[in-house]
Protein backbone atom coordinates (compact mmCIF):
# COMPACT_ATOMS: atom_id res chain seq x y z
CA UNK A 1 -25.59 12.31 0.63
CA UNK A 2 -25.34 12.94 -3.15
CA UNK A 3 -27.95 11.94 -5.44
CA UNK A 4 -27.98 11.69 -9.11
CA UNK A 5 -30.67 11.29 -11.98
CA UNK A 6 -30.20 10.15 -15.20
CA UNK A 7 -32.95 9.79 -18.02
CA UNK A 8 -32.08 6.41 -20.47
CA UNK A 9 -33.88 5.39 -23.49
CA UNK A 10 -34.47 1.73 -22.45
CA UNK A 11 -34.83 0.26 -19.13
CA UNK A 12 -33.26 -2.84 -20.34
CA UNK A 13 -29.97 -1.06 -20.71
CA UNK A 14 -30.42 -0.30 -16.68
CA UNK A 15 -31.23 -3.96 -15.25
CA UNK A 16 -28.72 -5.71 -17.02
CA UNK A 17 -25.91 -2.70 -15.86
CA UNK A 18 -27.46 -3.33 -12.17
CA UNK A 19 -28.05 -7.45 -12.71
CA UNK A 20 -24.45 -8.24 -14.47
CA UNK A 21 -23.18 -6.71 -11.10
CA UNK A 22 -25.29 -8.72 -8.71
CA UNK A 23 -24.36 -11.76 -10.59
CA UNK A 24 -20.51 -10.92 -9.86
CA UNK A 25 -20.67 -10.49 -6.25
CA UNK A 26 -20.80 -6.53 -6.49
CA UNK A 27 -23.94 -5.62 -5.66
CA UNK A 28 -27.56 -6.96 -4.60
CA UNK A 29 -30.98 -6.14 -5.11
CA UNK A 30 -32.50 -5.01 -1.27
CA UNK A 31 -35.81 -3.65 -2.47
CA UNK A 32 -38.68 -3.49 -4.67
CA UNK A 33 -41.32 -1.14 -4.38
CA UNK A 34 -44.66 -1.43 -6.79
CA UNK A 35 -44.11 -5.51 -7.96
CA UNK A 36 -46.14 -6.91 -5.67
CA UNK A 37 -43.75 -9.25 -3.73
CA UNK A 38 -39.99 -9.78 -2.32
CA UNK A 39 -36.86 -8.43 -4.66
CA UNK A 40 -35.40 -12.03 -4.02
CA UNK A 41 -38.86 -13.75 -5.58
CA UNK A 42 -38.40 -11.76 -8.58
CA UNK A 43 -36.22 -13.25 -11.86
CA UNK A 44 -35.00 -10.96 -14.55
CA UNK A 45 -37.86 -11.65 -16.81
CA UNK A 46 -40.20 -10.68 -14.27
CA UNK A 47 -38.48 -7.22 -13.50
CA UNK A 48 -38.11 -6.08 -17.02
CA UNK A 49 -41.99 -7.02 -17.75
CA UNK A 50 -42.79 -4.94 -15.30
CA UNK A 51 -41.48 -1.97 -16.37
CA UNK A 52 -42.07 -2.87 -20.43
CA UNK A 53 -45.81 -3.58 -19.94
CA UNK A 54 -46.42 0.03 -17.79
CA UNK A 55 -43.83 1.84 -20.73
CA UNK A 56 -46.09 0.24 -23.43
CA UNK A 57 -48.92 2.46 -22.91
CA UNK A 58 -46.98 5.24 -24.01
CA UNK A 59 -45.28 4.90 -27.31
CA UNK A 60 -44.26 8.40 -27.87
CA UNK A 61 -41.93 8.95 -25.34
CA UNK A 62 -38.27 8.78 -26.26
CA UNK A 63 -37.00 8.18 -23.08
CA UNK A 64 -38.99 6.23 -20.60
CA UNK A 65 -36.49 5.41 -18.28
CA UNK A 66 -34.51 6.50 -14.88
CA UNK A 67 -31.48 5.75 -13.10
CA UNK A 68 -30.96 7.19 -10.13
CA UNK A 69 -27.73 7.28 -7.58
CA UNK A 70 -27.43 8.22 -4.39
CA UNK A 71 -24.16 8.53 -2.75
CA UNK A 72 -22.93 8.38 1.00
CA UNK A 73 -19.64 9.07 3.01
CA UNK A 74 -17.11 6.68 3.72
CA UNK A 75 -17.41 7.25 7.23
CA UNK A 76 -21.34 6.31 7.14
CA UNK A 77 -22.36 2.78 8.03
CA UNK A 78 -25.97 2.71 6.56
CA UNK A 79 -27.95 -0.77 7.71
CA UNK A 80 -29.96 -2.30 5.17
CA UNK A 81 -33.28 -1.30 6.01
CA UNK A 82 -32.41 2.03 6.69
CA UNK A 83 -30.89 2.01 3.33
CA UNK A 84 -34.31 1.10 1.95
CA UNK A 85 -36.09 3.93 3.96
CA UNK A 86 -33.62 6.33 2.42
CA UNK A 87 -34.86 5.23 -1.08
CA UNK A 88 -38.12 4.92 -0.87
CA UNK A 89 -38.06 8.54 1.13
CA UNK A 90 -36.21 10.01 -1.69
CA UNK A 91 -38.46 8.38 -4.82
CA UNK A 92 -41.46 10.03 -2.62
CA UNK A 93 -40.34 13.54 -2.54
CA UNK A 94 -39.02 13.21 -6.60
CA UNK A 95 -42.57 12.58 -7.46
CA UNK A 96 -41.37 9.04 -7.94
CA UNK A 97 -43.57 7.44 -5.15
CA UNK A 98 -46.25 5.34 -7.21
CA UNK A 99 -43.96 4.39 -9.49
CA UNK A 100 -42.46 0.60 -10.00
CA UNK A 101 -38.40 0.87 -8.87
CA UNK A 102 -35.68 -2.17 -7.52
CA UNK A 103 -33.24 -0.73 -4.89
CA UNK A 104 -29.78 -2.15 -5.49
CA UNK A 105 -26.91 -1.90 -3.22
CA UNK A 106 -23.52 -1.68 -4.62
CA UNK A 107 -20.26 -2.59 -3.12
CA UNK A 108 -17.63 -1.73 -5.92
CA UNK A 109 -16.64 1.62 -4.51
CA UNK A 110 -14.93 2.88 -1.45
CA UNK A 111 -18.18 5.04 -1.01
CA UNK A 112 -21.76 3.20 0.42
CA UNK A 113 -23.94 3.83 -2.63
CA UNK A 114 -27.46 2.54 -4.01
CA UNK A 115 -28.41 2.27 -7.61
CA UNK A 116 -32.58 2.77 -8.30
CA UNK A 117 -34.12 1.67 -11.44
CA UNK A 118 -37.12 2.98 -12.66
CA UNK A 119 -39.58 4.67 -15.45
CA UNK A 120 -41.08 7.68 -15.54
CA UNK A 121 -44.37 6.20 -17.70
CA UNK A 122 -47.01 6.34 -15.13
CA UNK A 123 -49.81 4.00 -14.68
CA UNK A 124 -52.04 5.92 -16.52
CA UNK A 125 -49.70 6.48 -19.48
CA UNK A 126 -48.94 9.58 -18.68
CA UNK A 127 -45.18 11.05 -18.53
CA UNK A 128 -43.39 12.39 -15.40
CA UNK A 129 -41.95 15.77 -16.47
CA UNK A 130 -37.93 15.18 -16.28
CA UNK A 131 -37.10 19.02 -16.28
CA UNK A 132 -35.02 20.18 -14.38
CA UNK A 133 -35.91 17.79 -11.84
CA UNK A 134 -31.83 17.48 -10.58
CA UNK A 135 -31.83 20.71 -9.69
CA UNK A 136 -34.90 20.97 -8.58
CA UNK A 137 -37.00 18.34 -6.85
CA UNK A 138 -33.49 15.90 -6.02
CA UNK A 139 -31.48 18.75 -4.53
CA UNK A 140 -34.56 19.58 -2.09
CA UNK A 141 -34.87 16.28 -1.35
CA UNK A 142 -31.36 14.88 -0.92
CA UNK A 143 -31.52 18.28 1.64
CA UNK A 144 -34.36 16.99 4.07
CA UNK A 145 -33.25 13.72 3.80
CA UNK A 146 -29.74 14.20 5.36
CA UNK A 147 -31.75 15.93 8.06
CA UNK A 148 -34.58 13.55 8.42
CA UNK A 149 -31.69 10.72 8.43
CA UNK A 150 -28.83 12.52 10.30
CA UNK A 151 -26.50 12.47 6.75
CA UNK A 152 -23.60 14.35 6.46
CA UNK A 153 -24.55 16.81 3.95
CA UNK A 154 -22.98 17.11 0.27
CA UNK A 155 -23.31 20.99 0.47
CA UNK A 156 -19.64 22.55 0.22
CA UNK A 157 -18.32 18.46 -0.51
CA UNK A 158 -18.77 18.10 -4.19
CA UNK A 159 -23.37 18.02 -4.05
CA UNK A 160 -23.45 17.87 -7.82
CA UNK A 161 -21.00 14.81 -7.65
CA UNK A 162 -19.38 12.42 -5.40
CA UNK A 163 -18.47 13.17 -2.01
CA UNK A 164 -15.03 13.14 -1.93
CA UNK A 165 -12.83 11.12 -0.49
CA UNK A 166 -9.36 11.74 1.29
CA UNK A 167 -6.24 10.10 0.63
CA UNK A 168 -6.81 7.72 3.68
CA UNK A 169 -10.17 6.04 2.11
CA UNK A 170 -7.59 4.84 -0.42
CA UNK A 171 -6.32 1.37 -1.02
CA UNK A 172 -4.46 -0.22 -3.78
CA UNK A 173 -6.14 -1.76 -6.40
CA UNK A 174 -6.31 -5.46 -7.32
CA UNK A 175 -7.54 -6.94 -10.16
CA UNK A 176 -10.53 -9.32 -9.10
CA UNK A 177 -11.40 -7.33 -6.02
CA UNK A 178 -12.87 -3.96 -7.37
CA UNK A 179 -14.60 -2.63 -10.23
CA UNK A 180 -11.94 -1.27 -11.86
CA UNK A 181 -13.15 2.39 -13.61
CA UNK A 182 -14.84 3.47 -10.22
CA UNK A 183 -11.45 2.92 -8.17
CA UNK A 184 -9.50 4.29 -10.53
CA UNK A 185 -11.60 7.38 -10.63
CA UNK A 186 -11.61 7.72 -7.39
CA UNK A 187 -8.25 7.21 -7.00
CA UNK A 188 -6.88 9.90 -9.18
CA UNK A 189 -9.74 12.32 -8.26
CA UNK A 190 -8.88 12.31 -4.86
CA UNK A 191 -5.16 12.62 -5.41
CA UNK A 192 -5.28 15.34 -8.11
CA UNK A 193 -7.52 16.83 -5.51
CA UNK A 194 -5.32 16.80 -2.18
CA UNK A 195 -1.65 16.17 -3.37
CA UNK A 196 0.31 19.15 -4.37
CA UNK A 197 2.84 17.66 -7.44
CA UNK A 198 4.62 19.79 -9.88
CA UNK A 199 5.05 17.34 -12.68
CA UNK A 200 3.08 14.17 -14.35
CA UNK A 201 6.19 11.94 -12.70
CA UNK A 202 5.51 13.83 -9.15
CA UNK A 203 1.86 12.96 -9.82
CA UNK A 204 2.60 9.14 -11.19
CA UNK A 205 4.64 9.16 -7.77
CA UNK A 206 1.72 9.62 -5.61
CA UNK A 207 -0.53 7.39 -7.63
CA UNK A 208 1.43 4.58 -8.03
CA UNK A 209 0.83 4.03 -3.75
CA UNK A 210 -2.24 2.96 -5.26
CA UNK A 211 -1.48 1.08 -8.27
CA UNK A 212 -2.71 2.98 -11.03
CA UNK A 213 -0.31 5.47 -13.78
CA UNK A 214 -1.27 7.81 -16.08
CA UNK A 215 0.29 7.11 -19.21
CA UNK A 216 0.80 9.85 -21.95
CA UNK A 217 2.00 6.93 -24.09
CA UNK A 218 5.09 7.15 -26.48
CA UNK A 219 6.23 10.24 -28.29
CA UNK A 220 5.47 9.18 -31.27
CA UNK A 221 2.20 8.27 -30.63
CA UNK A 222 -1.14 9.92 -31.67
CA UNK A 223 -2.13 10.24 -28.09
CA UNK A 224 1.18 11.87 -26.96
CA UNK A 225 1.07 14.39 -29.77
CA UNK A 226 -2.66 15.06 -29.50
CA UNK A 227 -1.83 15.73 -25.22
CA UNK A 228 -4.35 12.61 -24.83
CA UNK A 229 -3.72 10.85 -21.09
CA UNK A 230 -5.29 7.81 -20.16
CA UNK A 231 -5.03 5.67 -16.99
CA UNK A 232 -3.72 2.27 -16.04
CA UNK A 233 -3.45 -0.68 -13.76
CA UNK A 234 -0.11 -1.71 -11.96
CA UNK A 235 0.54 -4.50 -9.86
CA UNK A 236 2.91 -3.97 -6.73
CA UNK A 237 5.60 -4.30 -8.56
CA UNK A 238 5.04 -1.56 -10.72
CA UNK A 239 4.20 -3.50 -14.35
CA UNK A 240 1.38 -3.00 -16.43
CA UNK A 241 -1.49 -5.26 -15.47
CA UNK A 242 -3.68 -6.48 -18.97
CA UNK A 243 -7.09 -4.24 -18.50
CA UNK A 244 -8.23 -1.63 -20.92
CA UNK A 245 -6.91 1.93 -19.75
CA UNK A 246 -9.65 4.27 -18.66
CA UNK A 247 -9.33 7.64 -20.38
CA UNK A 248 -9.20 10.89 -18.34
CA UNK A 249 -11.72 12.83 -19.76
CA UNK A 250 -14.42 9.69 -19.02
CA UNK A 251 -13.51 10.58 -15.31
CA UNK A 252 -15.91 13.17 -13.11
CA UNK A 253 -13.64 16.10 -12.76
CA UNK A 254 -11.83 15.47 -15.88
CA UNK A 255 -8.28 15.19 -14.79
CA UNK A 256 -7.26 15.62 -18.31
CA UNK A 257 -3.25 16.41 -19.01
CA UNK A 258 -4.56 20.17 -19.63
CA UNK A 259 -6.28 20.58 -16.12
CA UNK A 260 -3.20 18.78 -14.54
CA UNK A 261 -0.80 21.08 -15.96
CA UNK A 262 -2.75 23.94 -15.51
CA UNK A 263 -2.15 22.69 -11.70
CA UNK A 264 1.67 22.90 -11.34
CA UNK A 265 2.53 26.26 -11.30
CA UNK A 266 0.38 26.98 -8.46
CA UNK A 267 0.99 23.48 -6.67
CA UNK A 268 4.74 24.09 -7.09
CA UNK A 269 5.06 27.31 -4.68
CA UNK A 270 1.72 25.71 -2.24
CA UNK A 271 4.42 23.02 -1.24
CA UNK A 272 7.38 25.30 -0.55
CA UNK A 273 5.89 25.83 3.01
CA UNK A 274 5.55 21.56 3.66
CA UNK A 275 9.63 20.97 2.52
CA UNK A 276 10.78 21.27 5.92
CA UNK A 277 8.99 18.49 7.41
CA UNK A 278 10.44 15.88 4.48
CA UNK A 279 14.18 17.21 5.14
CA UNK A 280 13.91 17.17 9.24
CA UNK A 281 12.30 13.20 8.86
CA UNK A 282 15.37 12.33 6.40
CA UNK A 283 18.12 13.92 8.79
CA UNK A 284 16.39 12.11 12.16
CA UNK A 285 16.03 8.65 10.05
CA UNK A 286 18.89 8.79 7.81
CA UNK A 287 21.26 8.55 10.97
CA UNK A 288 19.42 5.35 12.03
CA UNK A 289 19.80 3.32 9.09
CA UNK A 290 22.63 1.09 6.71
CA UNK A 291 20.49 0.28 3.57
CA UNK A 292 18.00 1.75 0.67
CA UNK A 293 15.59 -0.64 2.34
CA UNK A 294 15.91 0.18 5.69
CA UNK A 295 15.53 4.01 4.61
CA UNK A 296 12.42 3.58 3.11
CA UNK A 297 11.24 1.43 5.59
CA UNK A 298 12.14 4.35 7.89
CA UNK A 299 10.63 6.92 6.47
CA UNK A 300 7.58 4.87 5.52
CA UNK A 301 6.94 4.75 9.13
CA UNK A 302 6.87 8.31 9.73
CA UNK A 303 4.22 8.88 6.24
CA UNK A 304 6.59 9.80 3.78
CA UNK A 305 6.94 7.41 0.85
CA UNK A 306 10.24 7.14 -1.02
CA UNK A 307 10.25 5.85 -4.34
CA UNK A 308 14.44 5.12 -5.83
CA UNK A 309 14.74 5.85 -9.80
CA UNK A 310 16.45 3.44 -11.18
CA UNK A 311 17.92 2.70 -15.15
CA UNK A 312 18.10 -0.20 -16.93
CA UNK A 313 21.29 -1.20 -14.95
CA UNK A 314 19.53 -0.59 -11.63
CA UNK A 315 21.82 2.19 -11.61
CA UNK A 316 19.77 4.88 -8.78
CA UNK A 317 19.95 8.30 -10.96
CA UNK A 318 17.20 10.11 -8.30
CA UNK A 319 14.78 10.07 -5.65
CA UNK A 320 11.40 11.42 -5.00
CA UNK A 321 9.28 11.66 -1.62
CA UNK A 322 5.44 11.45 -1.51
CA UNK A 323 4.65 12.99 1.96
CA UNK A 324 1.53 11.50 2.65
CA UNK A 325 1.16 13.75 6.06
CA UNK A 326 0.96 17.21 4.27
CA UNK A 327 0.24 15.51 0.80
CA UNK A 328 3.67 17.34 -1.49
CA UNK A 329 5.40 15.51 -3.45
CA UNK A 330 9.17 17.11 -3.76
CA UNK A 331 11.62 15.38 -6.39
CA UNK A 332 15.45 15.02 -4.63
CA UNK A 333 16.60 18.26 -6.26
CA UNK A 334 13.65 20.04 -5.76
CA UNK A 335 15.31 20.58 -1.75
CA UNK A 336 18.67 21.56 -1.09
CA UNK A 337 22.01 19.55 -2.18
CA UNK A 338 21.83 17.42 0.87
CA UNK A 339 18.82 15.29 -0.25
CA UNK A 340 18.84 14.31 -3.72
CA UNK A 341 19.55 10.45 -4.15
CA UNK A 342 23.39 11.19 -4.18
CA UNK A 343 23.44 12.59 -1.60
CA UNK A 344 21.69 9.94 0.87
CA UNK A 345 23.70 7.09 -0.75
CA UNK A 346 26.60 8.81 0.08
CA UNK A 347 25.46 9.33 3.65
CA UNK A 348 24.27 5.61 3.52
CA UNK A 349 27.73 4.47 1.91
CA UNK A 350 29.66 6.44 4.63
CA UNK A 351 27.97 5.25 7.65
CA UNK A 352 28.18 1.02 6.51
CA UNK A 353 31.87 1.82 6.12
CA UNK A 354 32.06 3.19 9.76
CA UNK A 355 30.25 0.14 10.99
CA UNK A 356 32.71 -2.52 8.94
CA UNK A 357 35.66 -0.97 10.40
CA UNK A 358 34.08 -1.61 14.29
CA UNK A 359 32.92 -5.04 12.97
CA UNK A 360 36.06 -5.53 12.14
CA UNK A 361 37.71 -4.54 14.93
CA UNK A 362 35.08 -6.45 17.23
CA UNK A 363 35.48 -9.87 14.75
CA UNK A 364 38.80 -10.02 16.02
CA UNK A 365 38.44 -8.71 19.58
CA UNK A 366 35.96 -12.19 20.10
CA UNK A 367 38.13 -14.09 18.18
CA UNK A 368 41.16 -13.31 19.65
CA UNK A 369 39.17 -14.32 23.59
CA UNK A 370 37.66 -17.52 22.05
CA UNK A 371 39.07 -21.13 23.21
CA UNK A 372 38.04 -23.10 19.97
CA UNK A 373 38.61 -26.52 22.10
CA UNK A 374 35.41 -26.49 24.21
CA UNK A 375 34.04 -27.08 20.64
CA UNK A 376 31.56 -26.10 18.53
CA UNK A 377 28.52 -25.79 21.03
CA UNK A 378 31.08 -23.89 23.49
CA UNK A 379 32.25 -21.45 21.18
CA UNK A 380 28.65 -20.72 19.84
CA UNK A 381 27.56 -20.09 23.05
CA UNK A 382 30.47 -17.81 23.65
CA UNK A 383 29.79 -15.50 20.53
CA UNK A 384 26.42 -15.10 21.41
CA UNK A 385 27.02 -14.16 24.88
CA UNK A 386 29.38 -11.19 23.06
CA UNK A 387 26.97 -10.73 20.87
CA UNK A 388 28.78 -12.10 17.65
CA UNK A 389 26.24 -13.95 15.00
CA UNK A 390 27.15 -15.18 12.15
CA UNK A 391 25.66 -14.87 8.52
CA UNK A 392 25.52 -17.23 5.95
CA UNK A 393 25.97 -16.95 2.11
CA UNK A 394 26.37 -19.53 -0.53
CA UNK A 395 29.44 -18.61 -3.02
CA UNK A 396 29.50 -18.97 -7.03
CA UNK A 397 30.83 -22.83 -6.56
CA UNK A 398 28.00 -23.12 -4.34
CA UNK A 399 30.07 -23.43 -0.79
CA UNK A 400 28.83 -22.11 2.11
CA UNK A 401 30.62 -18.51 3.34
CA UNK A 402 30.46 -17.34 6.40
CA UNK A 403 29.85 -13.55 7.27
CA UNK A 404 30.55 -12.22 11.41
CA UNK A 405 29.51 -9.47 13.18
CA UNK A 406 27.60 -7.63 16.27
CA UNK A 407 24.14 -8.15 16.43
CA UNK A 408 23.18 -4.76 16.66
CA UNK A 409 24.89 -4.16 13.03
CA UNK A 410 23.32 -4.57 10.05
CA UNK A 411 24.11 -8.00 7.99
CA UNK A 412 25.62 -6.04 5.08
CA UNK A 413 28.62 -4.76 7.30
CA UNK A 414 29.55 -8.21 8.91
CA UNK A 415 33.27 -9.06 7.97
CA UNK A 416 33.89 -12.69 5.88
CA UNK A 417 35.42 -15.00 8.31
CA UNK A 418 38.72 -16.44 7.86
CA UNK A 419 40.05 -19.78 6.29
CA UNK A 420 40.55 -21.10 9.71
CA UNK A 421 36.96 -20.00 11.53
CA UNK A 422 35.11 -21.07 7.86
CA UNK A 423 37.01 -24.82 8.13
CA UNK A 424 36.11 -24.58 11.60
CA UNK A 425 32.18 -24.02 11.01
CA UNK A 426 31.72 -26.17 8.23
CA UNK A 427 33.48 -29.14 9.55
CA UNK A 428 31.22 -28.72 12.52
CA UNK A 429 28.22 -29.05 10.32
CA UNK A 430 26.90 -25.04 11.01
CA UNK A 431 24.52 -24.29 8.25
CA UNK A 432 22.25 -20.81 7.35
CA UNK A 433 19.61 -22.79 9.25
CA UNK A 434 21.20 -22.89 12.38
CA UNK A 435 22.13 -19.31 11.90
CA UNK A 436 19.24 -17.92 11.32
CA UNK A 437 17.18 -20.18 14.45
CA UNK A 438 20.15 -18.81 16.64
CA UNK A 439 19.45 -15.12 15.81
CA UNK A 440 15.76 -14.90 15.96
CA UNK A 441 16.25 -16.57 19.56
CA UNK A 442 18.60 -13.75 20.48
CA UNK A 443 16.78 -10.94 18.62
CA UNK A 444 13.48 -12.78 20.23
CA UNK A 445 14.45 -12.25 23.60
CA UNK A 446 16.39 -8.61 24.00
CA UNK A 447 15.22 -5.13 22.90
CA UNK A 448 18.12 -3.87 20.55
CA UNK A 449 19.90 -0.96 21.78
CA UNK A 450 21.67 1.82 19.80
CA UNK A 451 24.37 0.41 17.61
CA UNK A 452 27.86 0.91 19.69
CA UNK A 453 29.60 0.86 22.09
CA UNK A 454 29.54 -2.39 22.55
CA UNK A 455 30.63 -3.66 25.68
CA UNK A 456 27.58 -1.66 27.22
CA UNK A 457 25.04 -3.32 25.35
CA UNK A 458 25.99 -7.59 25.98
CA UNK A 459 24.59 -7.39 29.73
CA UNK A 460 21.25 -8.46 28.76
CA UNK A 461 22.31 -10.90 26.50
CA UNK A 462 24.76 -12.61 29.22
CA UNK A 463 21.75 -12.78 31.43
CA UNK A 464 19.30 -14.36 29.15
CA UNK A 465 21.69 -16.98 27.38
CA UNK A 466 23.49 -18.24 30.41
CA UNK A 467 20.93 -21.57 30.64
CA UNK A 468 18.75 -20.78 27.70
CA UNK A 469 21.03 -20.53 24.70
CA UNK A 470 23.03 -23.43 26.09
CA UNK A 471 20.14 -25.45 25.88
CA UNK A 472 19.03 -24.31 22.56
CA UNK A 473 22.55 -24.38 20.85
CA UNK A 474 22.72 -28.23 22.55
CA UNK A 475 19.26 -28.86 20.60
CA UNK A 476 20.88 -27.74 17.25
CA UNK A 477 23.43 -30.21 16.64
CA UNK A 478 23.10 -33.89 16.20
CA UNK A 479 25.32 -36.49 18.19
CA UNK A 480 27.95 -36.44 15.29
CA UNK A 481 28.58 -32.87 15.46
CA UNK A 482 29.87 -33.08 19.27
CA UNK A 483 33.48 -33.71 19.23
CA UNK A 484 36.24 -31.26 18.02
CA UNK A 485 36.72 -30.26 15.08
CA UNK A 486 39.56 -27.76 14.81
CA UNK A 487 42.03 -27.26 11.92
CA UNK A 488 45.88 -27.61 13.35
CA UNK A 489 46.21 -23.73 13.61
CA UNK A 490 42.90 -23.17 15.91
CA UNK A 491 43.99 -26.47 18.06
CA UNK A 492 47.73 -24.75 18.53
CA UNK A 493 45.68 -21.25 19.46
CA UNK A 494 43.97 -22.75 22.26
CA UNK A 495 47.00 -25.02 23.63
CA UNK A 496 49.26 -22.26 23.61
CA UNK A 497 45.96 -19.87 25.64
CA UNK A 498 46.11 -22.93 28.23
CA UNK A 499 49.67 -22.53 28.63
CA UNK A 500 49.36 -18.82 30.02
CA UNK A 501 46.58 -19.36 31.78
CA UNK A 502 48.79 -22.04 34.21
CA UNK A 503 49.47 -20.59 37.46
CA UNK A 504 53.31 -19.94 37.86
């Protein structure tokens, strides 16, 4: 547990902070010790008279009263009423006991937290010495509480301010959901804390998992030139969202653009030891994959996140990878040659170039089998039993293109399908939402294999489409679509495969 008091000049100042976030959903008042009834039977009016009539018999005293915070773990799931014991507990041992106070319990933070208003006027008009009483009276408390209660203790976790939190506490922000200056704060705390980054854009990297950025602003800009740093909201697609920035040195720890700096050097050699683990997950992943997406996707998986820099043109000029395992962030060319973003588009070019080639190669292998005169429904059935699907794409003039290949290929390396297959499709009325149904039955039913060979991996498929696909391609296609529709090249094809296949 962590507890906090703060001396204020006006009580007022105090409700309405802990009021204005009951009315939004944020927090609620749980207790209230010294009014003489229920928190829920008491109105604002009532609270603040309270306290203003027992203040008013002392008019000398500048400030008159106390807020108080006291802070739990993540991990602890404190009931109400326990919650309540734990406050009026701590006001007892403070010397706070016979005074008036209203418990609230707040929600806006990652951390379980109560908020206690009070005065320190006592009854008698006398004033409760504040000296030193953090330090004193709180920390000896807050220590025989957590054993009294079975806390986990704030000595050696940050006692004199929040207990921290670890990356995996974290979740993005959303406007609407969260107070927005306590999850930011926590936020970057906790990743200037645990991430090792060796520049602002290594440390934006890591943050923007979480939808904030700390902005510098422009370079010719008071703030830039003064080394001011302030922080700020992103949606998930990485835009500024419209609420006011919250500036760094407002935040516990100040992680000011001097203290950050101040970190690199150091952070820069800590990570040299974690690099390994970020190259071996790229070389086992990168083999697996066709696509920027499916790379990221990849290594997503295995807790590294992968963030493509891209220009204006959506040109990719570099990469950088937040491993959120060991918590480094490494730009591409801070590792060897064989990792920067050139180099794993390269790798990424050179293996969907492999896999058009056997696309291509099976395309025509099917094709060259197929007897187009069973029809449309016959041939289908066919090509799935090989494991041929088909993709769909509509061109500039807005026709439909077809796109074939193995299903254990990615899309983006299926081969565009002749005049004579694309006449033969479209006249027989197969649209991208037959496709697509076809597919996710097939990909529904097997576990995909490795990519290649081929002719080892249809068995399952054969199996499972024999009386199923039949009856599902049969389901696709409307009375009018059952005859043959063949253009004159496809029809002399499959006469002239008859023909041979006539016993001598």
């Amino acid at each position: 547990m962590v507890a906090k008091v703060k001396p204020g000049k006006t009580i007022r100042g105090i409700l309405n902070y802990n009021e204005n976030k009951v009315d939004g959903g944020k927090a609620l008042c749980i207790h209230a010790a010294g009014f003489g009834c229920e928190a829920e039977d008491l109105s604002f009016t009532s609270k603040l008279s309270r306290f203003t009539k027992q203040n008013a018999r002392n008019t000398i005293a500048k400030k008159n009263a106390v807020h108080v915070i006291l802070s739990f773990a993540p991990s602890e799931q404190i009931d109400q009423d326990t919650l309540c014991q734990i406050a009026d507990t701590y006001m007892e041992k403070i010397g706070f006991g016979d005074q008036p106070y209203l418990v609230y319990q707040h929600f806006d933070t990652f951390q379980s937290h109560l908020h206690i208003a009070t005065i320190n006027i006592r009854d008698d008009g006398t004033q409760i010495n504040m000296h030193y009483i953090g330090k004193n009276q709180s920390s000896r408390a807050r220590r025989e509480i957590e054993q009294e209660f079975g806390l986990i203790k704030a000595d050696g976790r940050g006692g004199n301010g929040n207990l921290k939190l670890k990356p995996a506490d974290l979740t993005r922000i959303r406007l609407g959901e969260v107070e927005v200056k306590s999850s930011i704060s926590n936020i970057v705390r906790t990743v200037s804390e645990f991430y090792k980054f060796g520049s602002m854009p290594e440390f934006n990297a890591a943050l923007g998992q979480f939808n904030v950025y700390a902005d510098m602003g422009d370079p010719d800009t008071r703030m830039y030139k003064n080394g001011g740093l302030v922080y700020k909201v992103l949606d998930d697609l990485g835009e500024f969202l419209d609420s006011p920035p919250i500036k760094a040195s407002s935040i516990y720890d100040k992680p000011t653009l001097k203290n950050l700096v101040d970190k690199f050097s150091k952070n820069s050699r800590d990570r040299k030891t974690y690099q390994g683990r970020v190259m071996r997950t790229i070389d086992n992943n990168i083999k697996e994959v066709q696509d920027v997406s499916a790379f990221t996707q990849a290594m997503k998986e295995e807790g590294i996140h992968v963030i493509f820099h891209k220009n204006k043109e959506s040109y990719i000029y570099g990469v950088t990878y937040v491993d959120n395992m060991t918590y480094c962030v490494f730009k591409g060319s801070d590792l060897p040659k064989g990792y920067s973003a050139k180099a794993i588009l390269s790798k990424l070019q050179s293996q969907n170039i492999d896999e058009l080639d056997l696309n291509r190669q099976f395309v025509k292998r099917i094709i060259d089998k197929t007897d187009f005169e069973q029809g449309i429904r016959g041939v289908l059935r066919d090509w799935a039993k090989a494991g041929l699907m088909i993709k769909t794409e509509v061109s500039s003039s807005n026709a439909i293109v077809y796109r074939l290949g193995n299903i254990h290929t990615a899309t983006n390396s299926f081969v565009p399908a002749d005049k004579n297959i694309t006449w033969f499709l479209r006249t027989n009325g197969f649209d991208a939402a037959k496709a697509t149904r076809i597919q996710d039955l097939i990909k529904g039913q097997i576990r995909l294999p490795d990519l290649f060979p081929l002719e080892q991996q249809t068995a399952a498929v054969v199996a499972m489409v024999t009386d199923q696909l039949s009856h599902f391609i049969d389901q696709l296609f409307d009375p009018v679509y059952a005859g043959n529709s063949l253009p004159i090249e496809l029809l002399k094809e499959a006469r002239r495969k008859r023909k041979r296949k006539r016993p001598q």
